[in-house]
C-alpha atoms as a PDB file:
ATOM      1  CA  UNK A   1      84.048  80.947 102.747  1.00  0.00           C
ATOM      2  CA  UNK A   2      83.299  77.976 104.758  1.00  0.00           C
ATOM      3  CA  UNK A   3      85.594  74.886 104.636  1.00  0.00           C
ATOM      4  CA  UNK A   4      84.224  71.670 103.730  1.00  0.00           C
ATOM      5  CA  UNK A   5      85.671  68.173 104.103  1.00  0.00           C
ATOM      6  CA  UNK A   6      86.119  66.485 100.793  1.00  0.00           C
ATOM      7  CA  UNK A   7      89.217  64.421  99.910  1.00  0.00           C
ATOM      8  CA  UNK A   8      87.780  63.019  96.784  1.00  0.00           C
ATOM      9  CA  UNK A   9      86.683  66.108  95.528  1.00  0.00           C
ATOM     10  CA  UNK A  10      90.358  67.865  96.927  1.00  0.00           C
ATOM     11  CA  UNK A  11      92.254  65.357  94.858  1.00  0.00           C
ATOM     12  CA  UNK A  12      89.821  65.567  92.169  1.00  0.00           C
ATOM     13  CA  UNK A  13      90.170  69.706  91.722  1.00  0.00           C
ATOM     14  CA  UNK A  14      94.164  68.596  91.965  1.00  0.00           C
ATOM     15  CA  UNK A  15      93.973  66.292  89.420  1.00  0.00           C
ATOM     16  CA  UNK A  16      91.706  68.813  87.149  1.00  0.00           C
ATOM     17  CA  UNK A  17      94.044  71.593  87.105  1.00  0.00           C
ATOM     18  CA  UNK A  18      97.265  69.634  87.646  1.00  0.00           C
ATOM     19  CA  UNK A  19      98.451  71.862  90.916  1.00  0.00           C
ATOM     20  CA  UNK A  20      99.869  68.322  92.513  1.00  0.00           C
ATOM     21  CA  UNK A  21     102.933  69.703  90.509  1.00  0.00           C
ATOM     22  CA  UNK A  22     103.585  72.746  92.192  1.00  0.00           C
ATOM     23  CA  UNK A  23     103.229  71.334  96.030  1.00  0.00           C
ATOM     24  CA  UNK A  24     105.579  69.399  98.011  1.00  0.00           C
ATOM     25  CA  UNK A  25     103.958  66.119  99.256  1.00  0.00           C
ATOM     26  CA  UNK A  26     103.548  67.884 102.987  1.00  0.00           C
ATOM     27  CA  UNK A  27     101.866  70.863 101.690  1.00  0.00           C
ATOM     28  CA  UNK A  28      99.333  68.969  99.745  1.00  0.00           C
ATOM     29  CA  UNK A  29      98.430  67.214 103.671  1.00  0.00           C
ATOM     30  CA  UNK A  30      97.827  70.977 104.887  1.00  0.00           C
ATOM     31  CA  UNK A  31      95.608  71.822 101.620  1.00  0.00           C
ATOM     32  CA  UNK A  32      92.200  73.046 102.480  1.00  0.00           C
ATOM     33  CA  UNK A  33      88.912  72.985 100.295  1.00  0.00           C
ATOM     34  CA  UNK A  34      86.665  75.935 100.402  1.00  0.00           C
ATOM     35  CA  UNK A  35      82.803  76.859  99.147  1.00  0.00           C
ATOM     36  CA  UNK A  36      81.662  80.325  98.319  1.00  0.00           C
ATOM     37  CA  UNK A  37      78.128  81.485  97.677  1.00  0.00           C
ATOM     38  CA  UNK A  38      77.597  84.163  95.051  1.00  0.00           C
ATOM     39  CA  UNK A  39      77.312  88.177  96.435  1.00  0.00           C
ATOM     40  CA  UNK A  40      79.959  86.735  99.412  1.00  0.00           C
ATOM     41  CA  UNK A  41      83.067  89.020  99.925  1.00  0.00           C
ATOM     42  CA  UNK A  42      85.746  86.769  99.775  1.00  0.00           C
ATOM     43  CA  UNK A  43      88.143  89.370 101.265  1.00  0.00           C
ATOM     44  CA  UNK A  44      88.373  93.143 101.335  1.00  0.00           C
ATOM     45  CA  UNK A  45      90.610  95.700 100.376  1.00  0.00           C
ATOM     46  CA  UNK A  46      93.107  96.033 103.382  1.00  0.00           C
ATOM     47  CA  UNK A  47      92.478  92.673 105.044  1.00  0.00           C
ATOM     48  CA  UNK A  48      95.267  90.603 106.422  1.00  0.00           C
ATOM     49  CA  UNK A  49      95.358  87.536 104.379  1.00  0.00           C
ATOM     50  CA  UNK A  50      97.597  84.362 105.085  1.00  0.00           C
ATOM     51  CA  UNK A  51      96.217  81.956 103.058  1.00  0.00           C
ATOM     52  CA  UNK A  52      96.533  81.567  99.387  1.00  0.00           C
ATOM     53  CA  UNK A  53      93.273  80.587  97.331  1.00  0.00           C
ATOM     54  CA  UNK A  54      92.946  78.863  94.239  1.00  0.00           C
ATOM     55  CA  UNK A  55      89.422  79.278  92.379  1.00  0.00           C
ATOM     56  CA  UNK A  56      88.777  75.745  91.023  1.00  0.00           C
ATOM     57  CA  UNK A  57      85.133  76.196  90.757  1.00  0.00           C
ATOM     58  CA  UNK A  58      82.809  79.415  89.966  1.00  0.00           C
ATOM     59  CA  UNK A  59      83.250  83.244  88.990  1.00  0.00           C
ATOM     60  CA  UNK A  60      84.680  86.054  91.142  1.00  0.00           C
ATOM     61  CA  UNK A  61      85.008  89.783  90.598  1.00  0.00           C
ATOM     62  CA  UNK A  62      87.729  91.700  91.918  1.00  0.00           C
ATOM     63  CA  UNK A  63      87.849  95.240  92.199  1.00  0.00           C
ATOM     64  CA  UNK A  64      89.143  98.703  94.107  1.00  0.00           C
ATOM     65  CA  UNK A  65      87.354 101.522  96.314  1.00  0.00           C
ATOM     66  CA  UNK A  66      88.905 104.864  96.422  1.00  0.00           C
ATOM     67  CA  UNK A  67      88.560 106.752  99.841  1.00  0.00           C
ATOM     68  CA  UNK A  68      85.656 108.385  98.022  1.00  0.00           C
ATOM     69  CA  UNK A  69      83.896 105.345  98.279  1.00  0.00           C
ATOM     70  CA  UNK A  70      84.081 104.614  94.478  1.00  0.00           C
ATOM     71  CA  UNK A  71      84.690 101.314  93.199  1.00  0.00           C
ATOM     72  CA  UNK A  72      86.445 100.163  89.515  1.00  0.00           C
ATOM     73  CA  UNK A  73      86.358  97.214  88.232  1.00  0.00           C
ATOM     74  CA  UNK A  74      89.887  95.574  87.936  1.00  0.00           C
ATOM     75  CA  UNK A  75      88.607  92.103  86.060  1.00  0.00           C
ATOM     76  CA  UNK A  76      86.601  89.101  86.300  1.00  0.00           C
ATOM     77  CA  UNK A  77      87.934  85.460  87.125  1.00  0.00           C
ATOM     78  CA  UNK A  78      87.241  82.009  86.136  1.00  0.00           C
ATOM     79  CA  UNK A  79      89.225  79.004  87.366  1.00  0.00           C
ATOM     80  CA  UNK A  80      92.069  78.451  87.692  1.00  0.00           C
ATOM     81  CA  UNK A  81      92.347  82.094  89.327  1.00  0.00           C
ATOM     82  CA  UNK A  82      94.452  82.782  92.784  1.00  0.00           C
ATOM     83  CA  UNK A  83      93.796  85.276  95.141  1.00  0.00           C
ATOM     84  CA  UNK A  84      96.776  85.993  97.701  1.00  0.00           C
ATOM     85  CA  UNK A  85      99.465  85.778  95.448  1.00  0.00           C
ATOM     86  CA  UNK A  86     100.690  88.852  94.940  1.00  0.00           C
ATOM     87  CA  UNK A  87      99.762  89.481  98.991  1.00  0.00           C
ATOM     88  CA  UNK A  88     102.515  86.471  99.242  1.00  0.00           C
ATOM     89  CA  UNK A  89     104.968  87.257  97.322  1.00  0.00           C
ATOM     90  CA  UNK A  90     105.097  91.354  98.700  1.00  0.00           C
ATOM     91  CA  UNK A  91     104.098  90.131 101.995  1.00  0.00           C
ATOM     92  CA  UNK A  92     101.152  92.701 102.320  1.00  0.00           C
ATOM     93  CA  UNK A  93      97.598  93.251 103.258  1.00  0.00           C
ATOM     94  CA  UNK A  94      94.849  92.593 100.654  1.00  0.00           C
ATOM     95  CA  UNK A  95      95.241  94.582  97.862  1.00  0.00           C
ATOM     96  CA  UNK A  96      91.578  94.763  95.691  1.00  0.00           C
ATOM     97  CA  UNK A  97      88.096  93.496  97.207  1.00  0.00           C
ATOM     98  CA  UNK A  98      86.793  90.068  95.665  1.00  0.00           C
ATOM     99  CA  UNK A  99      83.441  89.266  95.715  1.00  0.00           C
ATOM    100  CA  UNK A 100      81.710  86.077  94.127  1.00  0.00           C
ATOM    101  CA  UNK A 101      79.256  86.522  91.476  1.00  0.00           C
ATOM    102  CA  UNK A 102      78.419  82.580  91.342  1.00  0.00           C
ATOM    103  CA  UNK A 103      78.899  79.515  93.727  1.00  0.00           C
ATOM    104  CA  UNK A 104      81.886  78.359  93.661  1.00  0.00           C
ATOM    105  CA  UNK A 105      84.673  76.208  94.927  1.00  0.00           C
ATOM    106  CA  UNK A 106      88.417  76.960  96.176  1.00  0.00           C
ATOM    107  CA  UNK A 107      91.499  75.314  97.743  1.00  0.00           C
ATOM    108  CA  UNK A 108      93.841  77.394 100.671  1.00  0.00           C
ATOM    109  CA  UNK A 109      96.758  76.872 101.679  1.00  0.00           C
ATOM    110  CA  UNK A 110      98.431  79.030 104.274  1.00  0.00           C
ATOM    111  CA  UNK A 111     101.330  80.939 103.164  1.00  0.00           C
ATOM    112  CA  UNK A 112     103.711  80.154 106.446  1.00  0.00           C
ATOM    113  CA  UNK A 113     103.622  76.047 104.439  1.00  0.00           C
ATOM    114  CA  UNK A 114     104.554  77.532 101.023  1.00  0.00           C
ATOM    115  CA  UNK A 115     107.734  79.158 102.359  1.00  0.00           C
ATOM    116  CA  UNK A 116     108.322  76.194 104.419  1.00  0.00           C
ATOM    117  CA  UNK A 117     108.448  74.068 101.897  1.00  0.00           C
ATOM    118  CA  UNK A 118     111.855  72.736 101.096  1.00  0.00           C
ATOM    119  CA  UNK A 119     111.007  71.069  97.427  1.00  0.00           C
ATOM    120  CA  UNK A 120     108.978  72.550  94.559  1.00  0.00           C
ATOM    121  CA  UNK A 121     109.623  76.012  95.070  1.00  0.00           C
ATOM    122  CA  UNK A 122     110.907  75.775  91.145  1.00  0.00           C
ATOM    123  CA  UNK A 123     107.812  74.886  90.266  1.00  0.00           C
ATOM    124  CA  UNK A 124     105.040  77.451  92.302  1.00  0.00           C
ATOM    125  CA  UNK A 125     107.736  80.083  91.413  1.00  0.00           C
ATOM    126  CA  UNK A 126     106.966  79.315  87.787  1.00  0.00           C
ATOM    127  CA  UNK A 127     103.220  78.947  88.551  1.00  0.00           C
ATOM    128  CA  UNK A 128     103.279  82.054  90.277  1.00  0.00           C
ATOM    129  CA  UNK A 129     105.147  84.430  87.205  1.00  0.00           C
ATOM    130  CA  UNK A 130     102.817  83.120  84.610  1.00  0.00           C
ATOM    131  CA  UNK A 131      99.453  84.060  87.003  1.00  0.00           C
ATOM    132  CA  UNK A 132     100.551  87.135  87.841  1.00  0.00           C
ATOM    133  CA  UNK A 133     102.268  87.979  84.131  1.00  0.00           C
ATOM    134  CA  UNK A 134      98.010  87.367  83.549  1.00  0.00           C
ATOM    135  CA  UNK A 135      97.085  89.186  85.622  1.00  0.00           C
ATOM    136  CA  UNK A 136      98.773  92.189  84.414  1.00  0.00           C
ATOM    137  CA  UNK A 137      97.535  91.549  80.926  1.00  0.00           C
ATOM    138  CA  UNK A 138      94.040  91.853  82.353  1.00  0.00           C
ATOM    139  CA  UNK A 139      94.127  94.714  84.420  1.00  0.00           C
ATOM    140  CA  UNK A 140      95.906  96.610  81.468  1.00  0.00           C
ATOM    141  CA  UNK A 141      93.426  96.108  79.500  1.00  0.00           C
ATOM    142  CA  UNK A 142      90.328  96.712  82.124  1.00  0.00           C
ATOM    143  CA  UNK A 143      91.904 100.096  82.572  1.00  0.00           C
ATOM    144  CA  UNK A 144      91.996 100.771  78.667  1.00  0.00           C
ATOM    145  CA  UNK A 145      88.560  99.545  78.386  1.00  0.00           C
ATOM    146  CA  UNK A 146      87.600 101.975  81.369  1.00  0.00           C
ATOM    147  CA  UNK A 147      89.444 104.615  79.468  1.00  0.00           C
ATOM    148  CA  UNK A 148      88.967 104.411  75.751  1.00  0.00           C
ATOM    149  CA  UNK A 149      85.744 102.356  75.413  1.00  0.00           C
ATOM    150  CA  UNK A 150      82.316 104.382  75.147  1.00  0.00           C
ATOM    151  CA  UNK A 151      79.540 103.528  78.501  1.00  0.00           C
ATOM    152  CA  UNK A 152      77.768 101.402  75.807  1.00  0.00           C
ATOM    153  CA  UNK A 153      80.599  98.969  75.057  1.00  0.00           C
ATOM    154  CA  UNK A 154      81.316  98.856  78.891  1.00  0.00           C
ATOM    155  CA  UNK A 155      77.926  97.808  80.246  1.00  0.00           C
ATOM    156  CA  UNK A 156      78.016  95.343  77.158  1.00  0.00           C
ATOM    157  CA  UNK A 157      81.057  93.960  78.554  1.00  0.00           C
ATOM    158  CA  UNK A 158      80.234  94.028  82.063  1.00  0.00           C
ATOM    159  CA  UNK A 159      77.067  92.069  81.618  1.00  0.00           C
ATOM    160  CA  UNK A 160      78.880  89.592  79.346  1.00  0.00           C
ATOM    161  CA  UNK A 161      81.367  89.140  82.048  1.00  0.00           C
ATOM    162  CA  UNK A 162      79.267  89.307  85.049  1.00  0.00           C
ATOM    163  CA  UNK A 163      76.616  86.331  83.132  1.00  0.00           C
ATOM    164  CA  UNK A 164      76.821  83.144  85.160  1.00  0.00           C
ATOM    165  CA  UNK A 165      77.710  80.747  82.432  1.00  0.00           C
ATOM    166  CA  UNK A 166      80.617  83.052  80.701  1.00  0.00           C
ATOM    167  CA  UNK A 167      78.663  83.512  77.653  1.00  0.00           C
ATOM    168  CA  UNK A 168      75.757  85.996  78.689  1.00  0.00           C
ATOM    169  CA  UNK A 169      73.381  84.239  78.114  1.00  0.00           C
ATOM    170  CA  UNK A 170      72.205  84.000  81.805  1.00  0.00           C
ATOM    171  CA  UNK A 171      72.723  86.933  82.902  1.00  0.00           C
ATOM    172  CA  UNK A 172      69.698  88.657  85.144  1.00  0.00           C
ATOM    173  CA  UNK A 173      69.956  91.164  87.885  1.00  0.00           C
ATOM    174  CA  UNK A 174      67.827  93.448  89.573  1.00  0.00           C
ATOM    175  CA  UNK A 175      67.764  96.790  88.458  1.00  0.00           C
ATOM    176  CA  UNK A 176      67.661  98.943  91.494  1.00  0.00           C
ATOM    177  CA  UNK A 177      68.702 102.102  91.799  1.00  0.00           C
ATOM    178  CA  UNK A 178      71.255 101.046  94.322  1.00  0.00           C
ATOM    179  CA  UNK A 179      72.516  98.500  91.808  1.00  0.00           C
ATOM    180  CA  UNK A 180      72.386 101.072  88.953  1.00  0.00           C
ATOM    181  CA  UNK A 181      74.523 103.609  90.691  1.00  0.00           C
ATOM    182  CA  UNK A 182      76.588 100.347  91.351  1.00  0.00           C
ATOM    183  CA  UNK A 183      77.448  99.119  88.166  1.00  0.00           C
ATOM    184  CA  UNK A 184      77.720 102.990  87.126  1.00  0.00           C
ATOM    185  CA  UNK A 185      80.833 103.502  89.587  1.00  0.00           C
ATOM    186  CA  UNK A 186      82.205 100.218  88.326  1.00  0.00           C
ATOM    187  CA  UNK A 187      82.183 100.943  84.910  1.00  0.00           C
ATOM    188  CA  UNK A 188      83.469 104.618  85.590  1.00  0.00           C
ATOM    189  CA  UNK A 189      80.119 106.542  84.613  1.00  0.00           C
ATOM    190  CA  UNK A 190      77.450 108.265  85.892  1.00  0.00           C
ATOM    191  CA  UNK A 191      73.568 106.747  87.193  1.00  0.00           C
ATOM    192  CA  UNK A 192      72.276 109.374  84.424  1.00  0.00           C
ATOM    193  CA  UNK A 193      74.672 108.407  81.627  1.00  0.00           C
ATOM    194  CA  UNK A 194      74.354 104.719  82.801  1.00  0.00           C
ATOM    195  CA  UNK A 195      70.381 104.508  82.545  1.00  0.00           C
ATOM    196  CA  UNK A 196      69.815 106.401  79.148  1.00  0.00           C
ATOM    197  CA  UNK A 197      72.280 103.840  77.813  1.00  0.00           C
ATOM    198  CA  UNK A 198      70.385 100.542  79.405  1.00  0.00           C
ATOM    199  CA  UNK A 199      67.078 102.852  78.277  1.00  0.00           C
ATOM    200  CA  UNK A 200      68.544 102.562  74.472  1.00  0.00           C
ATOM    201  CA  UNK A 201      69.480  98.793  74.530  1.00  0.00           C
ATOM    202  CA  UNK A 202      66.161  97.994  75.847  1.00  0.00           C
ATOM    203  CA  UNK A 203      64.703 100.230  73.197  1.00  0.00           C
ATOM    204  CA  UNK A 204      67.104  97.819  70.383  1.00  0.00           C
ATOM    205  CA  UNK A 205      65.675  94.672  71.913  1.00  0.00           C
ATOM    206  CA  UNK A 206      69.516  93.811  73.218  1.00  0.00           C
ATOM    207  CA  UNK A 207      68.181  93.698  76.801  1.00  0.00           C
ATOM    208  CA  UNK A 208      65.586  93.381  78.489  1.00  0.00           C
ATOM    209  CA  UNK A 209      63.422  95.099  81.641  1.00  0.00           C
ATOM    210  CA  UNK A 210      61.066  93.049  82.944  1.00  0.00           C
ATOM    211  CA  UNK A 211      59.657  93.295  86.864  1.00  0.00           C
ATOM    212  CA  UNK A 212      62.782  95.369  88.099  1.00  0.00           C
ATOM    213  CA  UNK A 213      65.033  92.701  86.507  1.00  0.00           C
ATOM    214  CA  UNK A 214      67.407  93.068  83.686  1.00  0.00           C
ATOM    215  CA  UNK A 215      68.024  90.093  81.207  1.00  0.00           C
ATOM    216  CA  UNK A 216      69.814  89.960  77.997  1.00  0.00           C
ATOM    217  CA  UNK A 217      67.695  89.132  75.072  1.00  0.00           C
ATOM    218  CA  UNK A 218      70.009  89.267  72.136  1.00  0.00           C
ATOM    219  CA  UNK A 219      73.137  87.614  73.031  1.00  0.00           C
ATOM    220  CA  UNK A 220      75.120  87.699  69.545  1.00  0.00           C
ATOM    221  CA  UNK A 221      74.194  91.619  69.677  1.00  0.00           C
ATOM    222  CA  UNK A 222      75.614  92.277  72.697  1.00  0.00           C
ATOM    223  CA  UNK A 223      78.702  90.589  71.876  1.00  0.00           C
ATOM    224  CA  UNK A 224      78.513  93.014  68.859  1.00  0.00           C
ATOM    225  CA  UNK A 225      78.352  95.863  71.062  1.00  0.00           C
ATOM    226  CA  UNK A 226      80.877  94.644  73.690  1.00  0.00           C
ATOM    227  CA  UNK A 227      83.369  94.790  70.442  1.00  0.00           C
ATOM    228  CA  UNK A 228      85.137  91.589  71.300  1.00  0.00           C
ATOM    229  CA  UNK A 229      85.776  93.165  75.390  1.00  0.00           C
ATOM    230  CA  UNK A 230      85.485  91.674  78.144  1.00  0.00           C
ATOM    231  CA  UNK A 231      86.852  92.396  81.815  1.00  0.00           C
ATOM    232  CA  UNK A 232      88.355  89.381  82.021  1.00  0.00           C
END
């Protein structure tokens, strides 16, 4: 992420998501504004972290690798999202890998002022049980989706979650095999399983192949076949 200097645009993403409430006035001095370009790794699994982010702006995906090398999808986020909280609050290294899937915007601030701060702890106390009581409710049901859900309603939902806009509609990717076998170990399935699957949508006139690039052409159908999931 690379820091810009914007004040106006600080106070505005404030303002927007009413977060003024949950800083002391000195904190909100040492608050930092952030832009992220999509593909970037925002941080990694294991990384030391001491800043807390707030996604104000754009879409991130977070998700886990197993020594195998094999990655799950834990959920998609859309603002207001925070990465570092639970890495504050259990004082520990990164726990899941983010990654941006748009641009986006975000505002740090380093954990050593949040425990410094002497007013307003109340309030990002608060803040913090009601992200992280999310948070839970998402990953629950990722893992059930993972679980229970056939490959068909996965890659529905994956697509519908990964689209740009949050409603699929502009969702396009290229469709190598290297991005098959991808999305295959995010969605916990096989390259085989995975392609006869995008073969049959494409076949239905759901998606679409076109040049190495995958669009959706029947957004309302998908949604059908996502069966009202999303990992998100």
């Amino acid at each position: 992420m690379k820091q810009i200097n914007d004040q106006s645009l600080l106070l505005y993403y404030l303002n927007r998501y009413e977060l003024g409430a949950i800083f002391s006035d000195e904190v909100k001095k040492n608050l930092s504004l952030y832009q992220f370009h999509s593909g970037e790794i925002l941080c990694s699994k294991g990384d030391t972290i001491e800043r807390m982010f707030f996604i104000v702006k754009g879409k991130v995906k977070i998700f886990t690798t197993s020594i195998e090398g094999k990655t799950l999808i834990v959920r998609f986020k859309t603002p207001l999202s925070i990465i570092g909280d639970v890495e504050y609050v259990k004082r520990t290294n990164i726990f899941n890998t983010v990654e941006a899937v748009t641009e986006g915007v975000a505002i740090g601030v380093r954990f050593e002022d949040l425990r410094k701060m002497e007013t307003n702890q109340i309030e990002l106390l608060q803040f913090l049980l009601e992200i992280v009581t999310q948070k839970f409710y998402t990953e629950s049901h990722a893992t059930s989706l993972n679980m229970l859900y056939s490959v068909e309603v996965r890659l529905a939902s994956y697509l519908l979650s990964l689209s740009s806009d949050g409603e699929g509609s502009m969702f396009h990717k290229e469709m190598r095999t290297s991005t098959i076998t991808e999305i295959a170990d995010l969605i916990g399935t096989s390259y085989r399983h995975l392609n006869r699957v995008i073969q049959k949508l494409c076949m239905e006139e759901i998606i679409q192949r076109k040049k190495g690039t995958l669009y959706i052409k029947d957004l309302p159908r998908l949604r059908e076949r996502a069966a009202g999931n999303i990992y998100e």
